[in-house]
PDB file of N, CA and C in Angstrom:
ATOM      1  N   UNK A   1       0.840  -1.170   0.000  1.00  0.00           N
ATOM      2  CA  UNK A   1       0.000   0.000   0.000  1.00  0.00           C
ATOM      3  C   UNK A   1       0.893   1.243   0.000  1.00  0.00           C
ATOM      4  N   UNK A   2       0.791   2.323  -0.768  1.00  0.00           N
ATOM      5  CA  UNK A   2       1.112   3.027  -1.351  1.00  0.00           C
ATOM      6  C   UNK A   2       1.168   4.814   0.421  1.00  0.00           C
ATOM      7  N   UNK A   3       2.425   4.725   0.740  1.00  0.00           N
ATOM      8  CA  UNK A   3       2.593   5.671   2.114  1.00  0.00           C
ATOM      9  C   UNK A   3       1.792   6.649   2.284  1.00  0.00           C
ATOM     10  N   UNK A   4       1.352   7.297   1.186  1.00  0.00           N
ATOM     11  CA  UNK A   4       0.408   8.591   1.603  1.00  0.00           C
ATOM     12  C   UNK A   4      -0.986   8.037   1.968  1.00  0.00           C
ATOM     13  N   UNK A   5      -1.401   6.591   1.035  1.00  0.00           N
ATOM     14  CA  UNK A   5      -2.973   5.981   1.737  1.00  0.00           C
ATOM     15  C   UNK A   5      -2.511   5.613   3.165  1.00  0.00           C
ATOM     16  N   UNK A   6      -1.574   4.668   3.525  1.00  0.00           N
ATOM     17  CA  UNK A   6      -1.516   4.326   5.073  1.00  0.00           C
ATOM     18  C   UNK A   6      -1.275   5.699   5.745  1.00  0.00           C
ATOM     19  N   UNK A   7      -0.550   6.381   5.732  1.00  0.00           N
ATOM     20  CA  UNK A   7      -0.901   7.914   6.475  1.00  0.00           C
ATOM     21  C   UNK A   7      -2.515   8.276   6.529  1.00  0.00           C
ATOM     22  N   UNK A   8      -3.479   8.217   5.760  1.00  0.00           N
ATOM     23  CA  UNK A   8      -4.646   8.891   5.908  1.00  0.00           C
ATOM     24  C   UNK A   8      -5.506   8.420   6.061  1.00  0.00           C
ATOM     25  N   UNK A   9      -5.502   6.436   6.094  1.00  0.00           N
ATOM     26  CA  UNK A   9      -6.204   5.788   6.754  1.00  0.00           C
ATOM     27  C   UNK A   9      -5.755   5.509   8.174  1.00  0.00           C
ATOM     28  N   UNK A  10      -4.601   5.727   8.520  1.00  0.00           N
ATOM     29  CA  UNK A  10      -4.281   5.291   9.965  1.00  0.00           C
ATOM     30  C   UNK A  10      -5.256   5.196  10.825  1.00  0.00           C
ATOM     31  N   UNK A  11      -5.689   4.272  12.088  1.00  0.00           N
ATOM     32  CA  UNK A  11      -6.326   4.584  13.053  1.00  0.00           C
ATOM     33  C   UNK A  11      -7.677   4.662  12.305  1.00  0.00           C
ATOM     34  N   UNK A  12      -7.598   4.017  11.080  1.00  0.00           N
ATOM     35  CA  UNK A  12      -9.798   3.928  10.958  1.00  0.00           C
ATOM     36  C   UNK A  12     -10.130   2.947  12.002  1.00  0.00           C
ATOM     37  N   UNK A  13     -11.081   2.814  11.981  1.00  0.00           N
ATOM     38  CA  UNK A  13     -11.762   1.520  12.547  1.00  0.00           C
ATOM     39  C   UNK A  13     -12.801   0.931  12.059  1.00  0.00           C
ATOM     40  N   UNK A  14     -12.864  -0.184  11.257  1.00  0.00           N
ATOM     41  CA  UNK A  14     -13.816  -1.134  10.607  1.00  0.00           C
ATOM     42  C   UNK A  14     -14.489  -2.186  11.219  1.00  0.00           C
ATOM     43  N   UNK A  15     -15.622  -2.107  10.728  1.00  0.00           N
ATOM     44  CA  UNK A  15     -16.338  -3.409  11.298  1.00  0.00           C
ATOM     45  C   UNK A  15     -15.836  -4.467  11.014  1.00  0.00           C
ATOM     46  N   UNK A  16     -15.969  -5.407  11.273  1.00  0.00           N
ATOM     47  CA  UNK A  16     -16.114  -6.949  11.023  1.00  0.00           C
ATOM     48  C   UNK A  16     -16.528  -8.129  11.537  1.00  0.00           C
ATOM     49  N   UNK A  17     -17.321  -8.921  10.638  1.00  0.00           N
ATOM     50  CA  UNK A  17     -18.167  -9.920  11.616  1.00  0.00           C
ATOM     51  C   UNK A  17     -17.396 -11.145  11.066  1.00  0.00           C
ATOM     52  N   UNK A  18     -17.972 -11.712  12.338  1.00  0.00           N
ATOM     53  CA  UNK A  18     -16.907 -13.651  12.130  1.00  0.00           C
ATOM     54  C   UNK A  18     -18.290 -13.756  12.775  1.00  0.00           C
ATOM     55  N   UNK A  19     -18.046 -15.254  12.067  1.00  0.00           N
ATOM     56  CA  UNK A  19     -19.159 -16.872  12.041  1.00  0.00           C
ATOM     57  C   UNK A  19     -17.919 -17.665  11.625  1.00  0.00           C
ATOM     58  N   UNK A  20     -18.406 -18.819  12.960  1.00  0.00           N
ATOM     59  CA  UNK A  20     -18.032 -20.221  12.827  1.00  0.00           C
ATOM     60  C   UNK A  20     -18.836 -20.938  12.021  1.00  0.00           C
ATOM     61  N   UNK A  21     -18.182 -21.602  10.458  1.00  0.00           N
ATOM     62  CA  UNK A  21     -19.131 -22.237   9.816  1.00  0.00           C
ATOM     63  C   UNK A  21     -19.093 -23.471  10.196  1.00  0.00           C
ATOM     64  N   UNK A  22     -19.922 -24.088   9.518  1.00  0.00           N
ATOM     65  CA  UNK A  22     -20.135 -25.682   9.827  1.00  0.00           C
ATOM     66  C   UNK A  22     -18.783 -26.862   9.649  1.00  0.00           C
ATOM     67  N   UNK A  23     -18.266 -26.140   8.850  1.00  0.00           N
ATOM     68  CA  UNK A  23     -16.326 -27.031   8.735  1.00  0.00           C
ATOM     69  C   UNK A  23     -15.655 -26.644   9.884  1.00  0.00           C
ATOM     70  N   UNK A  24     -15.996 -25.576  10.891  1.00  0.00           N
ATOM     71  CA  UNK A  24     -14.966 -24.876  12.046  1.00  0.00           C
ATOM     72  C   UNK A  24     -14.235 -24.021  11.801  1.00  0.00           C
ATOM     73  N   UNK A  25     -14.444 -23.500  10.195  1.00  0.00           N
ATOM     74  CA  UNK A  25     -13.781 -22.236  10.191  1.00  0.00           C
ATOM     75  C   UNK A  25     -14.234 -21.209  10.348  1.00  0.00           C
ATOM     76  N   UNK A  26     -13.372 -19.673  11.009  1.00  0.00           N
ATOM     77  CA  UNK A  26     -14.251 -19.127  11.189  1.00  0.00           C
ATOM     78  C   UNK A  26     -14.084 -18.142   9.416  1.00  0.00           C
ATOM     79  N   UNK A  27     -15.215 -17.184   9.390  1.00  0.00           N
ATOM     80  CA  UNK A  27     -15.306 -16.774   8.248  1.00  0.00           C
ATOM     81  C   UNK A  27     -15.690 -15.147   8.405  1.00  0.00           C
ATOM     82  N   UNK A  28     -14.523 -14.289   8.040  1.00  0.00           N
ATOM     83  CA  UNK A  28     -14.697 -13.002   8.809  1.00  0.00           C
ATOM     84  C   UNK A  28     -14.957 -12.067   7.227  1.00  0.00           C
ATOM     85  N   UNK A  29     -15.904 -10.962   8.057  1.00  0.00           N
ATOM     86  CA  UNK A  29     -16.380  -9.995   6.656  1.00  0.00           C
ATOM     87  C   UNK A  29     -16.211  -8.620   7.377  1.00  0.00           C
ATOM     88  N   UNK A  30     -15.448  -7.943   6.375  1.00  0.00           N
ATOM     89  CA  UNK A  30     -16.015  -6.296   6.446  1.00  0.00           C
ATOM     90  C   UNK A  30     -16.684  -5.897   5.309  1.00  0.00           C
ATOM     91  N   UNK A  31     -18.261  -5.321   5.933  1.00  0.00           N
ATOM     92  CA  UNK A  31     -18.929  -5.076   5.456  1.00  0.00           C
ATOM     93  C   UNK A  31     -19.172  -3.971   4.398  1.00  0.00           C
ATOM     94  N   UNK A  32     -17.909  -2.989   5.004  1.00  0.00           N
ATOM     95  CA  UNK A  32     -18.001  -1.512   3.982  1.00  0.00           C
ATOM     96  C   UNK A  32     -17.478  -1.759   3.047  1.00  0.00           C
ATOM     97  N   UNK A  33     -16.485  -2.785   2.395  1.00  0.00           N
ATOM     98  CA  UNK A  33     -16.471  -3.062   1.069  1.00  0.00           C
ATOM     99  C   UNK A  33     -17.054  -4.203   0.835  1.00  0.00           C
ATOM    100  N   UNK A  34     -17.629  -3.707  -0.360  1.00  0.00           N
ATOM    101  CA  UNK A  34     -18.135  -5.625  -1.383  1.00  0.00           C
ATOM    102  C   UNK A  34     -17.321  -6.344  -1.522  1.00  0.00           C
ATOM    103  N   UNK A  35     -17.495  -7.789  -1.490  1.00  0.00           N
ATOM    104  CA  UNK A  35     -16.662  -8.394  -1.351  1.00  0.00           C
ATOM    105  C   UNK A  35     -15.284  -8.755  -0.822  1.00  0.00           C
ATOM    106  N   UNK A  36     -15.582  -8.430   0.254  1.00  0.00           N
ATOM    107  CA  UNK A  36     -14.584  -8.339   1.088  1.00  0.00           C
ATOM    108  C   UNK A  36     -14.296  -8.940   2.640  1.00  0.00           C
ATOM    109  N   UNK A  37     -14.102 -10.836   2.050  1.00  0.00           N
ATOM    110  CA  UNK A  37     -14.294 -11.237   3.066  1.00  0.00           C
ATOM    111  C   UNK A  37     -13.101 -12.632   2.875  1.00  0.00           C
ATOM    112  N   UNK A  38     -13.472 -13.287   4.139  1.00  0.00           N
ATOM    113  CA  UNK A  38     -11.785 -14.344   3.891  1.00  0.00           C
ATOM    114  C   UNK A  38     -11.969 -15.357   5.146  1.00  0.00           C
ATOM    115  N   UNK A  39     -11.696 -16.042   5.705  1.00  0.00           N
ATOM    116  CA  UNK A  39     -11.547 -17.440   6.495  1.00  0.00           C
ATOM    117  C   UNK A  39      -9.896 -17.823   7.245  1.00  0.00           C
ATOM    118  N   UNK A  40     -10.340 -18.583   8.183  1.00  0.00           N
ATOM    119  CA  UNK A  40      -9.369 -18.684   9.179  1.00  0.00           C
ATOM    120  C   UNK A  40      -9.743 -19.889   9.678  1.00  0.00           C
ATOM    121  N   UNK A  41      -8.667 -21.129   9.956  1.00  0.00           N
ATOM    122  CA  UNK A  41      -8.562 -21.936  10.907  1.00  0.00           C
ATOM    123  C   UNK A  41      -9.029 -21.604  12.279  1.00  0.00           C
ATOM    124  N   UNK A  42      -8.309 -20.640  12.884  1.00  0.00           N
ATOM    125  CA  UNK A  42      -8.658 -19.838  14.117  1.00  0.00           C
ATOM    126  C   UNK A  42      -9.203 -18.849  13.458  1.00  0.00           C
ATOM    127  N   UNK A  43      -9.656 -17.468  14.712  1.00  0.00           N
ATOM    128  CA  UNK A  43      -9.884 -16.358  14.788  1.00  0.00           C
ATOM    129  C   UNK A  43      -8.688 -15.799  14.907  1.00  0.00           C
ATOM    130  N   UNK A  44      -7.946 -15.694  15.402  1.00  0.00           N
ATOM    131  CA  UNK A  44      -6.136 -14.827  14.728  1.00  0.00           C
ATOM    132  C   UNK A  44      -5.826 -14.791  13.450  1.00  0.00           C
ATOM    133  N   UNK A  45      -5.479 -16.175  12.965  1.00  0.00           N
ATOM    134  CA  UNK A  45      -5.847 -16.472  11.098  1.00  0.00           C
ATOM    135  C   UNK A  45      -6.421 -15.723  10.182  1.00  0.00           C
ATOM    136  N   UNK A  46      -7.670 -15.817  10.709  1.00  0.00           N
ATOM    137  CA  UNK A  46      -9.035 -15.209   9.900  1.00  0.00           C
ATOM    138  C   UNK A  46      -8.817 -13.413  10.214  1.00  0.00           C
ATOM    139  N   UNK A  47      -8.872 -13.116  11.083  1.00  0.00           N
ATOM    140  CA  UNK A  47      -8.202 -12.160  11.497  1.00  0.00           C
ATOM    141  C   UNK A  47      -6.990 -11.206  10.070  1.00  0.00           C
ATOM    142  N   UNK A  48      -6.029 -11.912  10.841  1.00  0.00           N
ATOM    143  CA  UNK A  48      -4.581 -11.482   9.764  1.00  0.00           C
ATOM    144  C   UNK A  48      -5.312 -11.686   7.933  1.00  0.00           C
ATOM    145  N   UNK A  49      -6.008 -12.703   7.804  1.00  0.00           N
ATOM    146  CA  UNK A  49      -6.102 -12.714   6.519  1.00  0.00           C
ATOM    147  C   UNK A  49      -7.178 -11.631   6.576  1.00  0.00           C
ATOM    148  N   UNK A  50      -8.263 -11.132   6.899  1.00  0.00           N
ATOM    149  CA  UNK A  50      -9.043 -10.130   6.453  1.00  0.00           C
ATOM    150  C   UNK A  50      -8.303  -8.965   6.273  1.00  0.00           C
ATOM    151  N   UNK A  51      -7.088  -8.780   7.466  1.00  0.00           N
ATOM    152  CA  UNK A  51      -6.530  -7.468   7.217  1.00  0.00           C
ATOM    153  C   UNK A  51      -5.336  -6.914   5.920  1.00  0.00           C
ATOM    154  N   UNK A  52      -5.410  -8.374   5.268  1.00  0.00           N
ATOM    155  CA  UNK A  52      -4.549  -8.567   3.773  1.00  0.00           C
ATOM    156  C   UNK A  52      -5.642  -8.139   3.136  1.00  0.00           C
ATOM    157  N   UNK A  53      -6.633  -8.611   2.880  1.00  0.00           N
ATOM    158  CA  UNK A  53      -8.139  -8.473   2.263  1.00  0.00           C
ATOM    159  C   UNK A  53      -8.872  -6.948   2.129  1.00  0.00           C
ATOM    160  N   UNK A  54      -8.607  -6.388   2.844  1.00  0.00           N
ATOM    161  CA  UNK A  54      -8.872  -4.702   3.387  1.00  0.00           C
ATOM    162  C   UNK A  54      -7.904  -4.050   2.523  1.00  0.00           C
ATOM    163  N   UNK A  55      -6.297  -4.195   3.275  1.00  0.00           N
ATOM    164  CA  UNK A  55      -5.406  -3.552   2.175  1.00  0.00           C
ATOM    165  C   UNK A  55      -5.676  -4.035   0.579  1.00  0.00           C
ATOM    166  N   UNK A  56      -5.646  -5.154   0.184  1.00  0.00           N
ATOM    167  CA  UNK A  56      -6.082  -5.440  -1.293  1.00  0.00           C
ATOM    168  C   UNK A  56      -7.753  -4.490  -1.842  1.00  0.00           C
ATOM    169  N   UNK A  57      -8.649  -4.651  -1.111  1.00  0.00           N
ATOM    170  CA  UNK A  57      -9.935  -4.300  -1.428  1.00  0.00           C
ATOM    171  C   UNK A  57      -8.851  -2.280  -1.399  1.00  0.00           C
ATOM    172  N   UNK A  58      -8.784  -2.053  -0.579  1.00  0.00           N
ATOM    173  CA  UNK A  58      -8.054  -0.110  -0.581  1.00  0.00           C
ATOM    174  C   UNK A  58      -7.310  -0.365  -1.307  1.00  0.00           C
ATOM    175  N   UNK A  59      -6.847  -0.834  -3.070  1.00  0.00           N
ATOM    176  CA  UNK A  59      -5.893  -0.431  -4.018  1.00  0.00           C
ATOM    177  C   UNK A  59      -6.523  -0.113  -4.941  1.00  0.00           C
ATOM    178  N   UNK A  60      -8.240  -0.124  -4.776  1.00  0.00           N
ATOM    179  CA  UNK A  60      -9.065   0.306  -5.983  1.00  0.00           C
ATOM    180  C   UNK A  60      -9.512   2.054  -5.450  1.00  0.00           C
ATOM    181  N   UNK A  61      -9.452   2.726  -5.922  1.00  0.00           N
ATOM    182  CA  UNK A  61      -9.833   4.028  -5.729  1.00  0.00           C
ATOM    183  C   UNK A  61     -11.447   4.219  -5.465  1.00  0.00           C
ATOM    184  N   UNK A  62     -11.760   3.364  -5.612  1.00  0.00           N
ATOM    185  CA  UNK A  62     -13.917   3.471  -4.868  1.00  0.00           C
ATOM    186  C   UNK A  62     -13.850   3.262  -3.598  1.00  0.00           C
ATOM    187  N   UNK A  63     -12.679   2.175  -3.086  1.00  0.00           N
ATOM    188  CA  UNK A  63     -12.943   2.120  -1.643  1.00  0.00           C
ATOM    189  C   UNK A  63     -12.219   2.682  -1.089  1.00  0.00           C
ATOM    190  N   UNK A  64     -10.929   3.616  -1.796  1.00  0.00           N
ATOM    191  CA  UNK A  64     -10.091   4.566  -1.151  1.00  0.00           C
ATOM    192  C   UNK A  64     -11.595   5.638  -0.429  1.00  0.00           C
ATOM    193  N   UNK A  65     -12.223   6.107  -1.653  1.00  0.00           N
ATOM    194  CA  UNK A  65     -13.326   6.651  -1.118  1.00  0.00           C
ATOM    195  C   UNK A  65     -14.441   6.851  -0.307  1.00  0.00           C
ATOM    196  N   UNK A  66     -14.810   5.445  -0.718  1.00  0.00           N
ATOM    197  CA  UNK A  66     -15.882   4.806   0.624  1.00  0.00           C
ATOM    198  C   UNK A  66     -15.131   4.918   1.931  1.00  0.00           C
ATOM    199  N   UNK A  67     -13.755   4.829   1.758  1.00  0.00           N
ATOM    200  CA  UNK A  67     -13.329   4.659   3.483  1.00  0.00           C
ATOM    201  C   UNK A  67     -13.173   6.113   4.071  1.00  0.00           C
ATOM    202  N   UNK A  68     -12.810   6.926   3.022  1.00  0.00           N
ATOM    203  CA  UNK A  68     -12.231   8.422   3.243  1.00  0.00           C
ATOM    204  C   UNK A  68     -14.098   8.967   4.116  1.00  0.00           C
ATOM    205  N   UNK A  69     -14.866   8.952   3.424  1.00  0.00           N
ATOM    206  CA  UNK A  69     -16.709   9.240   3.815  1.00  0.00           C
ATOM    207  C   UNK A  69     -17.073   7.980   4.874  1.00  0.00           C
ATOM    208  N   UNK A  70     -16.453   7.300   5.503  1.00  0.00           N
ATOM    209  CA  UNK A  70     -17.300   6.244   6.140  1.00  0.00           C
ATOM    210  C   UNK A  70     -16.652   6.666   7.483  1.00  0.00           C
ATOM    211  N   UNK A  71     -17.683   7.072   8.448  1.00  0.00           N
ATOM    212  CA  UNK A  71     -17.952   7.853   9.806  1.00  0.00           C
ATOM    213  C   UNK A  71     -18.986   7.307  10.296  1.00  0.00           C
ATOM    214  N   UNK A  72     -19.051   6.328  11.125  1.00  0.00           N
ATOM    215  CA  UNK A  72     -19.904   5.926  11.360  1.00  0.00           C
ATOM    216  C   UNK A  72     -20.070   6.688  13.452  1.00  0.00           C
ATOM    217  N   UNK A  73     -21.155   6.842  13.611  1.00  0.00           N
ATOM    218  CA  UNK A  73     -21.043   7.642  15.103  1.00  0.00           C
ATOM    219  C   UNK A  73     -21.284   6.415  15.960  1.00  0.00           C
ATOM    220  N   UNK A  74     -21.902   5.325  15.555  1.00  0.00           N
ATOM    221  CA  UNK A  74     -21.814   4.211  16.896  1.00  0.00           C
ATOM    222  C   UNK A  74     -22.411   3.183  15.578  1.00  0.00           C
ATOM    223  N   UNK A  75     -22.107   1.695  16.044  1.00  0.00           N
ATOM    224  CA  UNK A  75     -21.862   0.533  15.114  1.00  0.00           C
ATOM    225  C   UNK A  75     -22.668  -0.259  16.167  1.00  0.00           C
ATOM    226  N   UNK A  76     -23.942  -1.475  15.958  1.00  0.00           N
ATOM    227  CA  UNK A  76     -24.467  -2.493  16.937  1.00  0.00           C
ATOM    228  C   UNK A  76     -24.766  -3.531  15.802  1.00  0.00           C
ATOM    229  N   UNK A  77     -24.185  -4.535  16.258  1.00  0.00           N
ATOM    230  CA  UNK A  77     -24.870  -5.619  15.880  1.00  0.00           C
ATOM    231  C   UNK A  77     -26.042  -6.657  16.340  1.00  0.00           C
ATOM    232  N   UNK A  78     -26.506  -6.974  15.796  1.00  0.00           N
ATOM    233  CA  UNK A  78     -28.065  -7.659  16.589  1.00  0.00           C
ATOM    234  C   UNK A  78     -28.366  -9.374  15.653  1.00  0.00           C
ATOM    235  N   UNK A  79     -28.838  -9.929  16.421  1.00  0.00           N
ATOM    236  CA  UNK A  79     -29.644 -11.188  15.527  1.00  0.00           C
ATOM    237  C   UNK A  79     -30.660 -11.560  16.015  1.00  0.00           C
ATOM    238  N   UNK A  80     -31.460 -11.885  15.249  1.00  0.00           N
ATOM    239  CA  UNK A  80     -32.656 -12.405  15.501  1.00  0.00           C
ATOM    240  C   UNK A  80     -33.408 -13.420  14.779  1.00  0.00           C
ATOM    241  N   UNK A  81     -33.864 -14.693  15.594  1.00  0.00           N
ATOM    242  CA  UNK A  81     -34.814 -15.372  14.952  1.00  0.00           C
ATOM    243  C   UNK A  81     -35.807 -15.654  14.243  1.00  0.00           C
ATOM    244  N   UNK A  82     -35.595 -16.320  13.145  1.00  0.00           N
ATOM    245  CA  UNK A  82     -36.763 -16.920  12.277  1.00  0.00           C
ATOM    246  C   UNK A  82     -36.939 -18.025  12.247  1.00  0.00           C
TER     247      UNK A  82
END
């Protein structure tokens, strides 16, 4: 990644959700880019690989953007039954 983007993303903070799938892996997503998601033996794994996944997804200039406008003032996650 290119020094002036890591200077001006420093210190974002992104969501991301993990699920344990049915094989035991877990399977982690950030949601503010499309497609932008990856798997782990563990949760450390899955982890490190999403944060390869993030830098790759920030080398296209739409999500340089989306990230530059994405302010979110408070983040909750919820589930519910059907």
């Amino acid at each position: 990644m290119k020094k002036a983007l890591v200077a001006k993303i420093k210190n974002k903070k992104l969501p991301i959700i993990i699920e344990k799938d049915e094989d035991g892996f877990y399977v982690v997503e950030c949601p503010v880019f499309s497609d932008c998601f990856t798997q782990g033996k563990t949760i450390d794994e899955a982890l490190i690989n999403i944060r390869e996944v993030i830098e790759l997804c920030l080398e296209e200039k739409e999500n340089q953007e989306t990230l530059e406008s994405y302010n979110p003032q408070e983040l909750s996650l919820h589930s519910i039954s059907i």
